[in-house]
Protein backbone atom coordinates (compact mmCIF):
# COMPACT_ATOMS: atom_id res chain seq x y z
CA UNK A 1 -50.13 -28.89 -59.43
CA UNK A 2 -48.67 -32.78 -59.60
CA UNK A 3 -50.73 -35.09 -58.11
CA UNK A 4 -48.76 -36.72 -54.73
CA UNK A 5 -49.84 -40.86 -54.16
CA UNK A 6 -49.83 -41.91 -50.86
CA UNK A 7 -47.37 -44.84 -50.22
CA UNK A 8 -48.50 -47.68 -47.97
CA UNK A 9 -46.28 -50.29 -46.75
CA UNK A 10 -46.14 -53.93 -47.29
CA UNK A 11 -46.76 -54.58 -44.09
CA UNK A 12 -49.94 -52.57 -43.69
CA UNK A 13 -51.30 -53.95 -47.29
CA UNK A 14 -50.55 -57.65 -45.67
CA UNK A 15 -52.28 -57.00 -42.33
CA UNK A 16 -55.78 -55.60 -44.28
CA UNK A 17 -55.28 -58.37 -46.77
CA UNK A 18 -54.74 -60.73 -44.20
CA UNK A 19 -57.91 -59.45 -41.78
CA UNK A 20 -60.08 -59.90 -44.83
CA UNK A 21 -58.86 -63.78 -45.16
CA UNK A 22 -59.09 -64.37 -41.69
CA UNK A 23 -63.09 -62.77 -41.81
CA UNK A 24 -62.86 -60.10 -39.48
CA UNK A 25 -64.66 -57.77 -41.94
CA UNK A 26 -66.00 -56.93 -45.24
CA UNK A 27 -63.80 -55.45 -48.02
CA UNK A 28 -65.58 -52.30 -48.05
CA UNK A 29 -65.72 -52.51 -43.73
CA UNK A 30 -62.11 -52.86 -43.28
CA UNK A 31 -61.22 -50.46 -46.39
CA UNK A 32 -62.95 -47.50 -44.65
CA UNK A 33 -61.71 -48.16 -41.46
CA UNK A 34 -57.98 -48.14 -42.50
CA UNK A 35 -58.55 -45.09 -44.99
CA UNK A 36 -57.94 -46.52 -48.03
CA UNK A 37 -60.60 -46.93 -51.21
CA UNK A 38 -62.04 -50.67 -51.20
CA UNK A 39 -60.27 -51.34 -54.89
CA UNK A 40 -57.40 -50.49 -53.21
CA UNK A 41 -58.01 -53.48 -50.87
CA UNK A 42 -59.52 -55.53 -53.99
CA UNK A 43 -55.68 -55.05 -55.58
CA UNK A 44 -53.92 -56.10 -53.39
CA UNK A 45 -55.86 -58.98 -52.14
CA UNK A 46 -55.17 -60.15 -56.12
CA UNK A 47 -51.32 -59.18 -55.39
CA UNK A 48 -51.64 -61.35 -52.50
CA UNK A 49 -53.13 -64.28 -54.26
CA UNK A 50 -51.06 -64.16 -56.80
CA UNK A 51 -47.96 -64.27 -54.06
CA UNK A 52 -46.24 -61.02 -55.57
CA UNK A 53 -47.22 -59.20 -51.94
CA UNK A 54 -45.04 -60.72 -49.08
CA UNK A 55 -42.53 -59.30 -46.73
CA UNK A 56 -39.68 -60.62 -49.30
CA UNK A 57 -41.05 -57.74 -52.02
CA UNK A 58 -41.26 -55.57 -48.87
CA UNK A 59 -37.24 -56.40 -47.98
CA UNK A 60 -36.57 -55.79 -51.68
CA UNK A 61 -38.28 -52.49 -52.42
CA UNK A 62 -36.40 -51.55 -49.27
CA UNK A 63 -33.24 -52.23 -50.41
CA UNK A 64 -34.11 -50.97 -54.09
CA UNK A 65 -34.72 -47.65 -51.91
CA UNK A 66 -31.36 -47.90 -50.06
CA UNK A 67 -29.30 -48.54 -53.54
CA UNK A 68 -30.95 -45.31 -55.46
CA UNK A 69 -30.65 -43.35 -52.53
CA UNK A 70 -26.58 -44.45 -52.22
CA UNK A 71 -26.28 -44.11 -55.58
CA UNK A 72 -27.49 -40.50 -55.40
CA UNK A 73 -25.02 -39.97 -52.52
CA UNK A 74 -21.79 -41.52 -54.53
CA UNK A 75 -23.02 -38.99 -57.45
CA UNK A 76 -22.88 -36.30 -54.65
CA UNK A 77 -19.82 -36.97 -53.67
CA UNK A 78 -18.54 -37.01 -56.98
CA UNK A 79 -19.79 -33.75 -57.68
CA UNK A 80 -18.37 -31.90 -54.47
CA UNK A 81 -14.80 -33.79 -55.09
CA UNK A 82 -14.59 -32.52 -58.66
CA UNK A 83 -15.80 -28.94 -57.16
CA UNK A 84 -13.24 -29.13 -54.44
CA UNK A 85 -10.29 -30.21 -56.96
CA UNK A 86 -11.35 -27.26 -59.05
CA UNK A 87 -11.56 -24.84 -56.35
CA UNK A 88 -8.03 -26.63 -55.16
CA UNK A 89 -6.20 -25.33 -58.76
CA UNK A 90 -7.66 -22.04 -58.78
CA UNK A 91 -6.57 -21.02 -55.71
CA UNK A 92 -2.99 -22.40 -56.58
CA UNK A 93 -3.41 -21.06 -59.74
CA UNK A 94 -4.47 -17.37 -58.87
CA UNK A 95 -2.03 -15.50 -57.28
CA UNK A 96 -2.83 -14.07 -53.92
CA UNK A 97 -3.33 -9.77 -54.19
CA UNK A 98 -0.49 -7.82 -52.44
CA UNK A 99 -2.63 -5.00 -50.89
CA UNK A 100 -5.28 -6.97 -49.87
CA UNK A 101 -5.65 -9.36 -47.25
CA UNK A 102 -8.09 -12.88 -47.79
CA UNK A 103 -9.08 -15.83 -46.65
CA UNK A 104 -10.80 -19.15 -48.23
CA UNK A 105 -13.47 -19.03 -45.74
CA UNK A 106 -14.50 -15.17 -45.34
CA UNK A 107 -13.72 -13.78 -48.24
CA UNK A 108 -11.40 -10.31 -48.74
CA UNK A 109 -11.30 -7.87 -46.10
CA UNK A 110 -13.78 -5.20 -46.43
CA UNK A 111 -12.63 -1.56 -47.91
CA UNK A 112 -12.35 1.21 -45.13
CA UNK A 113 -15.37 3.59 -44.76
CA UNK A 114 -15.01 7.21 -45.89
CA UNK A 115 -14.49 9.06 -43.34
CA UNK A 116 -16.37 12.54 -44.65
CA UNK A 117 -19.82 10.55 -45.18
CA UNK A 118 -22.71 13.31 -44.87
């Protein structure tokens, strides 16, 4: 079974980090009362320090997020066009049965049931 990580967001790492500067609790105090592991709290108090946690890595993991998940949609896109082209020339390309009535969307007609069925 994978393992699933629990995503927090900048905004909640800066308001712990930011309680703890400010002195409204202990490490361990304010680590338990959000849910989250006190070295948790320890790492990104370092982050913090270290100025690599601030809302402008929050704005850009955001829009990090919004080009993969674009990028995954022109891929899409590209994927269903080249499908529909496809389906496009085989249709053109087939030509349609004479006994048999069908449509793109449901399919051939369905045969006639025999009549003598026991």
């Amino acid at each position: 079974m994978a393992k699933s990580y629990r995503r927090f967001s900048t905004e909640f790492k800066l308001r712990l980090v930011e309680a703890y500067l400010a002195g409204e609790g202990s490490i361990k105090g304010l680590a338990n009362g959000a849910g989250v592991d006190h070295s948790l709290l320890h790492y990104w108090l370092g982050k913090y320090r270290a100025g690599e946690l601030t809302l402008d890595v929050a704005r850009e993991e955001t829009m990090h997020e919004a080009e993969q998940k674009i990028a995954a949609l022109e891929r899409k896109v590209g994927q269903l066009t080249m499908e529909l082209d496809l389906l496009k020339r085989g249709l053109i390309a087939v030509p349609a049965r004479s006994n048999a009535s069908s449509s793109i969307i449901s399919g051939p007609e369905a045969s006639a049931p025999a009549e003598d069925v026991a």
